[in-house]
C-alpha atoms as a PDB file:
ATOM      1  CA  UNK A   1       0.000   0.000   0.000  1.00  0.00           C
ATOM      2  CA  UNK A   2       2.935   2.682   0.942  1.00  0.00           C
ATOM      3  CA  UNK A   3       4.973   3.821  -1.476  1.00  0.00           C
ATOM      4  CA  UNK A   4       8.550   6.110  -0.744  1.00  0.00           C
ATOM      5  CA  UNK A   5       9.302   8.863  -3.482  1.00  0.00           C
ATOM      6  CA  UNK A   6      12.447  10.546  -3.099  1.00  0.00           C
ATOM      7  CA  UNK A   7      10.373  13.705  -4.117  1.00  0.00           C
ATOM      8  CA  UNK A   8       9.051  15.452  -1.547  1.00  0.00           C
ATOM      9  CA  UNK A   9       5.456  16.088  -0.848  1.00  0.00           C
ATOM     10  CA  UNK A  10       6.462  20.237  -1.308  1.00  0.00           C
ATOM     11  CA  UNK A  11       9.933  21.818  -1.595  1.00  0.00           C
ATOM     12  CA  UNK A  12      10.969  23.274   2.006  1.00  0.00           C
ATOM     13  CA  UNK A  13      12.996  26.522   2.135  1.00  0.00           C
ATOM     14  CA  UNK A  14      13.496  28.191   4.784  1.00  0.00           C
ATOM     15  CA  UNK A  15      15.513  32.046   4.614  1.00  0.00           C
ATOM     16  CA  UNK A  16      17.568  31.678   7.592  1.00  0.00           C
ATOM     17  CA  UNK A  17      17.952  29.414  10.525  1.00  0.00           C
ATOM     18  CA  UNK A  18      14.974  29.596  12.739  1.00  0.00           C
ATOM     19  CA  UNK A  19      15.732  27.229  16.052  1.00  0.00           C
ATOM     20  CA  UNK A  20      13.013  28.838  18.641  1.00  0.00           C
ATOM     21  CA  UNK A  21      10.413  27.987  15.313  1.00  0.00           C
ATOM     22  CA  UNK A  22      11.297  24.213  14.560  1.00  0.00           C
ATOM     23  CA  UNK A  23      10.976  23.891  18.001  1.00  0.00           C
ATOM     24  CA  UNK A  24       7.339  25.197  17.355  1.00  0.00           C
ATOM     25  CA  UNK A  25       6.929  22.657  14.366  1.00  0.00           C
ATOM     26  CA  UNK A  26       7.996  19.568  16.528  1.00  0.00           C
ATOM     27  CA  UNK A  27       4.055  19.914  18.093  1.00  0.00           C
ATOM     28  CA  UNK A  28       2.958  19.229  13.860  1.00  0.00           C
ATOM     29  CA  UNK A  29       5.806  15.795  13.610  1.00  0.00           C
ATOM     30  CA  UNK A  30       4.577  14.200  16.577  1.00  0.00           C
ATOM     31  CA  UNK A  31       2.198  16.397  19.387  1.00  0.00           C
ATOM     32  CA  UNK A  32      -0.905  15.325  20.619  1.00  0.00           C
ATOM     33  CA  UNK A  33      -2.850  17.178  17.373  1.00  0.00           C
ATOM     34  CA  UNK A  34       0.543  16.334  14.972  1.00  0.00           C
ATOM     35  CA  UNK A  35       0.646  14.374  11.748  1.00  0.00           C
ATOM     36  CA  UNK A  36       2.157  11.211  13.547  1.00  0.00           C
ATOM     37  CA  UNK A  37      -0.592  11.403  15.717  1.00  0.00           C
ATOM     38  CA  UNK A  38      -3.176  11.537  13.083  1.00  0.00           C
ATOM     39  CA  UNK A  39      -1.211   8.804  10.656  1.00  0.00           C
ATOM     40  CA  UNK A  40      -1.509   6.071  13.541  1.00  0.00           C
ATOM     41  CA  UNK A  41      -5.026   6.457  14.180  1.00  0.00           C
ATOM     42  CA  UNK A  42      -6.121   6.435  10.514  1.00  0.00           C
ATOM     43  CA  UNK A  43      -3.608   3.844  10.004  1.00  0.00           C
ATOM     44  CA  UNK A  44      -5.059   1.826  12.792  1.00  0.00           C
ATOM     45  CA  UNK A  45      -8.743   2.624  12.013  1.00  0.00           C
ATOM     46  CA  UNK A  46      -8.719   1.183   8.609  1.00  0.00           C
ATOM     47  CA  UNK A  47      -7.543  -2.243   9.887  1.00  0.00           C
ATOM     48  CA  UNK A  48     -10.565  -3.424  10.644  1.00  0.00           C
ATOM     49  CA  UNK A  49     -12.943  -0.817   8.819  1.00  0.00           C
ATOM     50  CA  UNK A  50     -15.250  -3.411   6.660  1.00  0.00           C
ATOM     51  CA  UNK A  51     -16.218  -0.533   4.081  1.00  0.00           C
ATOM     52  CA  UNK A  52     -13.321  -0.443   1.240  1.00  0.00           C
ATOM     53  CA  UNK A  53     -13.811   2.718   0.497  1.00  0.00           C
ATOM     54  CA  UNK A  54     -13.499   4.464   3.570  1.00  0.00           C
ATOM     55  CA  UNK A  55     -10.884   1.816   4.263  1.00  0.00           C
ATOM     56  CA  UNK A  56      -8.707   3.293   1.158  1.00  0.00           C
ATOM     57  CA  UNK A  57      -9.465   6.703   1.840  1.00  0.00           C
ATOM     58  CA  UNK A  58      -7.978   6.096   5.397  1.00  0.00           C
ATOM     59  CA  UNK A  59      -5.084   4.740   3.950  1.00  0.00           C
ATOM     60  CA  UNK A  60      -4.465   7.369   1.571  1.00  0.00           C
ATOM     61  CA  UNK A  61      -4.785   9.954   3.593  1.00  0.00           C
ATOM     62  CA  UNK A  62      -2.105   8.130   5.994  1.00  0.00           C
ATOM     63  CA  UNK A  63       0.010   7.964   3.705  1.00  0.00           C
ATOM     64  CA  UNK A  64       0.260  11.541   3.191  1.00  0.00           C
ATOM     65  CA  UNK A  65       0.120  12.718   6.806  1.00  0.00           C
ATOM     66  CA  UNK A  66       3.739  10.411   6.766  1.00  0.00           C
ATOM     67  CA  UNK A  67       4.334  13.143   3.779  1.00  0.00           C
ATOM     68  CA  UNK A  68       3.326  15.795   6.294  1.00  0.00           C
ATOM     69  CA  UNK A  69       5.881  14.600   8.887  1.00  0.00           C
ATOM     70  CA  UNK A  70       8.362  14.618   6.454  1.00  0.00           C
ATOM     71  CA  UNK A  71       7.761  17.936   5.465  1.00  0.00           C
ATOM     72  CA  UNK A  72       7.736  18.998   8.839  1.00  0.00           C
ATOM     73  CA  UNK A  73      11.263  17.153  10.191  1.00  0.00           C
ATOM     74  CA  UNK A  74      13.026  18.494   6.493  1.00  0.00           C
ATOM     75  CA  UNK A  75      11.811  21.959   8.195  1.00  0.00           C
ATOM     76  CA  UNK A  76      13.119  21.631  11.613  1.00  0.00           C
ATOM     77  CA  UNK A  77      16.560  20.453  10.187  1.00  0.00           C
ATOM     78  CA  UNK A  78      16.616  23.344   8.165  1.00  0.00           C
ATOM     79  CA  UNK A  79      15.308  25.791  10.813  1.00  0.00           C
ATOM     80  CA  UNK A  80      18.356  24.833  13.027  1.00  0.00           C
ATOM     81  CA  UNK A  81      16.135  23.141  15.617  1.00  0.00           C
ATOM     82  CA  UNK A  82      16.520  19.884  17.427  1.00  0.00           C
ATOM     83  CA  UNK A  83      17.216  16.401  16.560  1.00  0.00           C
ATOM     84  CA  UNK A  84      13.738  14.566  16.570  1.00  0.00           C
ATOM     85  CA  UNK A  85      12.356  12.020  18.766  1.00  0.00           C
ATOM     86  CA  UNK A  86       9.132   9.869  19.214  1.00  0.00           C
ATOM     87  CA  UNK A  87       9.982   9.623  22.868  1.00  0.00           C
ATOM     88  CA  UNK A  88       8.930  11.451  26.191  1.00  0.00           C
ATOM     89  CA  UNK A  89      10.878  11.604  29.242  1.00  0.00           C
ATOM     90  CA  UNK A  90       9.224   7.690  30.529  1.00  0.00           C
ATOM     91  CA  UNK A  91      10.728   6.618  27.046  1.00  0.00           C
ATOM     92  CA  UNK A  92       7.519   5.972  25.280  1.00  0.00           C
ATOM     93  CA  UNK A  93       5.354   6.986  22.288  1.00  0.00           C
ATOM     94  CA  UNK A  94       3.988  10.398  22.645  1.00  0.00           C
ATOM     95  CA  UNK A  95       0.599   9.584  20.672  1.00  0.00           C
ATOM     96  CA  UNK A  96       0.158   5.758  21.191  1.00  0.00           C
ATOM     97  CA  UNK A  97      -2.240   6.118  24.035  1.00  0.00           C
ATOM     98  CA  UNK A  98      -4.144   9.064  22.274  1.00  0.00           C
ATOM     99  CA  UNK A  99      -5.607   6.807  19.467  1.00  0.00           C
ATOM    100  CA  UNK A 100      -8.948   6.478  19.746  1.00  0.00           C
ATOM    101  CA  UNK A 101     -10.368   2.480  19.942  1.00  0.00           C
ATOM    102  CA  UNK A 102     -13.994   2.974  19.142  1.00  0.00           C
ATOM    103  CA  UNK A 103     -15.404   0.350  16.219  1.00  0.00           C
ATOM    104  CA  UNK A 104     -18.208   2.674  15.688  1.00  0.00           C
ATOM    105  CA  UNK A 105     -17.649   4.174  12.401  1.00  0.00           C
ATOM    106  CA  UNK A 106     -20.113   7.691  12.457  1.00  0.00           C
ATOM    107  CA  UNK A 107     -17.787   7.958  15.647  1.00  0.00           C
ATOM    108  CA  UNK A 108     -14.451   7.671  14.391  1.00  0.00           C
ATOM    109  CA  UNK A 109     -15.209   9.765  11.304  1.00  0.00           C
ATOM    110  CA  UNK A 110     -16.627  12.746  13.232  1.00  0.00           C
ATOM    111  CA  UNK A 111     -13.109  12.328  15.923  1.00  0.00           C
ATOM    112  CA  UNK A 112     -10.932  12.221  12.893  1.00  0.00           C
ATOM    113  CA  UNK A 113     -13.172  15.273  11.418  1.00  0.00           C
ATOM    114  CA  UNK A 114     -12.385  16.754  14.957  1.00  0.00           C
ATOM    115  CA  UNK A 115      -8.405  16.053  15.069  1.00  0.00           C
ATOM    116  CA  UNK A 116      -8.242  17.883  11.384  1.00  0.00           C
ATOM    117  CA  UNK A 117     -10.180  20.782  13.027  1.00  0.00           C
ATOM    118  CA  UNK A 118      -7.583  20.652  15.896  1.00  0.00           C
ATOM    119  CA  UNK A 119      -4.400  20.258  13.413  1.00  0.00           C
ATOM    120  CA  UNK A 120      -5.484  22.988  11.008  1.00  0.00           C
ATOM    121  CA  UNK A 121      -5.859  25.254  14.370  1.00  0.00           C
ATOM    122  CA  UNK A 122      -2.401  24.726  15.461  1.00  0.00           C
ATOM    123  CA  UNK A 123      -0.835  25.202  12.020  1.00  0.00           C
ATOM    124  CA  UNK A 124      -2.724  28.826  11.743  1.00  0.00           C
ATOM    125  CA  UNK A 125      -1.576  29.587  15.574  1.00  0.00           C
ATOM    126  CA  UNK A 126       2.003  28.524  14.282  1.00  0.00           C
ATOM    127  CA  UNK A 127       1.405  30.517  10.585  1.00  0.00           C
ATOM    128  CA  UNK A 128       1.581  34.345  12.731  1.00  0.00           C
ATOM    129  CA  UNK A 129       4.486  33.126  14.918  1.00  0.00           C
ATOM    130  CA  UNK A 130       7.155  33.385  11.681  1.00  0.00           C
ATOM    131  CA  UNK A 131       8.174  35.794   9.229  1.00  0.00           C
ATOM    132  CA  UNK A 132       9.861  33.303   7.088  1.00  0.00           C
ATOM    133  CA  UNK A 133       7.627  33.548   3.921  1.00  0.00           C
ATOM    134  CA  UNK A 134       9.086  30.038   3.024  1.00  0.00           C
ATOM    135  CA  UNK A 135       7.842  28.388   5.808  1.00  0.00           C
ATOM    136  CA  UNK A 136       4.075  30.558   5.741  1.00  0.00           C
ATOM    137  CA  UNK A 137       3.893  28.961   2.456  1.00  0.00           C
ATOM    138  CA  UNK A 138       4.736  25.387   3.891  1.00  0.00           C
ATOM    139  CA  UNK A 139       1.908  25.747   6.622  1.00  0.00           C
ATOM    140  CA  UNK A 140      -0.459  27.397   3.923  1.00  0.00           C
ATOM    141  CA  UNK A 141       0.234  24.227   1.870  1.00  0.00           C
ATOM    142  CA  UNK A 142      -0.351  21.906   5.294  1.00  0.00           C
ATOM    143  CA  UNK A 143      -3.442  23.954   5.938  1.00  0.00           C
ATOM    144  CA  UNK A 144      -4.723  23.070   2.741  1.00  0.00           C
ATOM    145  CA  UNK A 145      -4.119  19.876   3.081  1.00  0.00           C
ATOM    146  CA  UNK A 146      -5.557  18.551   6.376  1.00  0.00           C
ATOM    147  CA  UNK A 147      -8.721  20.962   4.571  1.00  0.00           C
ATOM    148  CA  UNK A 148      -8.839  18.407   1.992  1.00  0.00           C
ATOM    149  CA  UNK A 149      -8.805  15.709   4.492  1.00  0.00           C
ATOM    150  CA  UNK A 150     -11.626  17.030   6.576  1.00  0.00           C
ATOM    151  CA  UNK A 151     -13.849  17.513   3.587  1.00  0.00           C
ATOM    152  CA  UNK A 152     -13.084  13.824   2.578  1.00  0.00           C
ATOM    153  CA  UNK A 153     -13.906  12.530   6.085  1.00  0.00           C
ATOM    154  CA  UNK A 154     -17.154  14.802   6.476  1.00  0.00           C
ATOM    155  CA  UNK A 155     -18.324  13.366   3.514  1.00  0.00           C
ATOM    156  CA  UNK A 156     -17.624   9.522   3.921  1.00  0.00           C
ATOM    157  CA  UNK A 157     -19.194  10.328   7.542  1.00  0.00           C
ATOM    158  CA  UNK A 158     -22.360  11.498   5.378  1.00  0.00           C
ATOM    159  CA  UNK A 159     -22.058   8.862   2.571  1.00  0.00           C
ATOM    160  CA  UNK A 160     -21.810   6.498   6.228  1.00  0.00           C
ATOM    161  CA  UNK A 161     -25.292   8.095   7.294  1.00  0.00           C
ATOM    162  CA  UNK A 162     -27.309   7.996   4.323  1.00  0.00           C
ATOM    163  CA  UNK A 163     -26.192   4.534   3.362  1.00  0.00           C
ATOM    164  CA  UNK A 164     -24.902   5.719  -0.298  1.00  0.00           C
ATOM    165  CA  UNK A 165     -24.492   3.743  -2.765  1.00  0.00           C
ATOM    166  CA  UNK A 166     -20.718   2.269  -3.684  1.00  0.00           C
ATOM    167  CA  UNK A 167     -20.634   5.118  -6.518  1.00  0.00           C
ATOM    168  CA  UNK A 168     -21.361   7.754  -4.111  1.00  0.00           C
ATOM    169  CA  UNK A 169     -18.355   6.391  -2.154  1.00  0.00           C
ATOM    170  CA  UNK A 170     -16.026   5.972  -5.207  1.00  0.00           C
ATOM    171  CA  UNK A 171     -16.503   9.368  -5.489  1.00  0.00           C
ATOM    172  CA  UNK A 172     -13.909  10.300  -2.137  1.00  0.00           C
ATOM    173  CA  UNK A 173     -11.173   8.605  -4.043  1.00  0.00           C
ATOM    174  CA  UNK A 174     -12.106  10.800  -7.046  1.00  0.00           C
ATOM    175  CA  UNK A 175     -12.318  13.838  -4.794  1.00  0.00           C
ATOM    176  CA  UNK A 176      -9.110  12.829  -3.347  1.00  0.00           C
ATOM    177  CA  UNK A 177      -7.099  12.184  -7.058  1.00  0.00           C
ATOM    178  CA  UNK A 178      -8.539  15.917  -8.092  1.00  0.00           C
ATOM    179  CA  UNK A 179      -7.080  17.410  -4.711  1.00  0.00           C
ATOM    180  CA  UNK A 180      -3.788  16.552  -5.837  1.00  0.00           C
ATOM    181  CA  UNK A 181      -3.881  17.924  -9.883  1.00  0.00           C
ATOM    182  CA  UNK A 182      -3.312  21.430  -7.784  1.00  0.00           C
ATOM    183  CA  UNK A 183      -0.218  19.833  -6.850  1.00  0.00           C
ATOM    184  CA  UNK A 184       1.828  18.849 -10.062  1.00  0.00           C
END
């Protein structure tokens, strides 16, 4: 299902070293509301999701939310900030214990509708706190992203609701393929 392109997701510049802002972007590679966060839980969700389409959507979007944390560590080595680490002080995962274990499926689309909500929050608190128009454009580009991702989840949550048909749901891998023609 994963594929690694040497490419990545969007080209990172920064203008000059930045350490007090990667230290800022660590909370986007792996805080509570970050992209490892978010990867995990749609990465665990779709195991045992019985609807394919939702089930490739998940995995889709997990894929790129890996993209995102690429993007994001490429920034902070950049920015001068920190070598990385999935640990806390105890030595474990951060965002392990923060994925949600609910079967219901409504349920788990409207939390992973939420945790968009909460990512796209953090990236416009963290968009005002630089002047580096390199990296606004990288956390426009994020923003735009996880916006993508919430529409896609909003609507398999309604597709969910009114029982659509398997068309209807083709359609959020359509919607998904035309998100990224901006891209290229």
């Amino acid at each position: 299902m994963f594929n690694y392109s040497k490419r990545l997701f969007y080209p990172i510049h920064v203008e000059r070293e930045d350490p007090a802002f990667a230290k800022l972007l660590i909370e986007h590679y792996s805080g509570i509301d970050g992209e490892l966060s978010s990867a995990l839980q749609y990465f665990h969700q779709r195991s045992f999701i019985s609807n394919r389409h939702i089930r490739e959507l998940l995995g889709i979007i997990t894929a790129e939310e890996f993209g995102h944390m690429e993007l994001i560590s490429v920034a902070v080595s950049k920015l001068g900030g920190p070598p990385l680490t999935l640990l806390n002080a105890q030595d474990a995962l951060k965002e392990i214990k923060h994925i949600d274990q609910s079967f219901d499926l409504n349920k788990l689309l409207q939390m992973d509708i939420q945790a968009e909500t909460r990512a796209i929050r953090l990236y416009k608190q963290h968009l005002e706190l630089t002047n580096d128009v390199n990296m606004k454009k990288m956390i426009k580009f994020l923003i735009g992203r996880e916006d993508v991702h919430k529409y896609l989840l909003k609507k398999a949550q309604r597709l969910v609701r009114e029982n659509g048909t398997p068309e209807d749901f083709n359609e959020l891998i359509y919607d998904y393929k035309m998100s990224l023609q901006v891209l290229k």
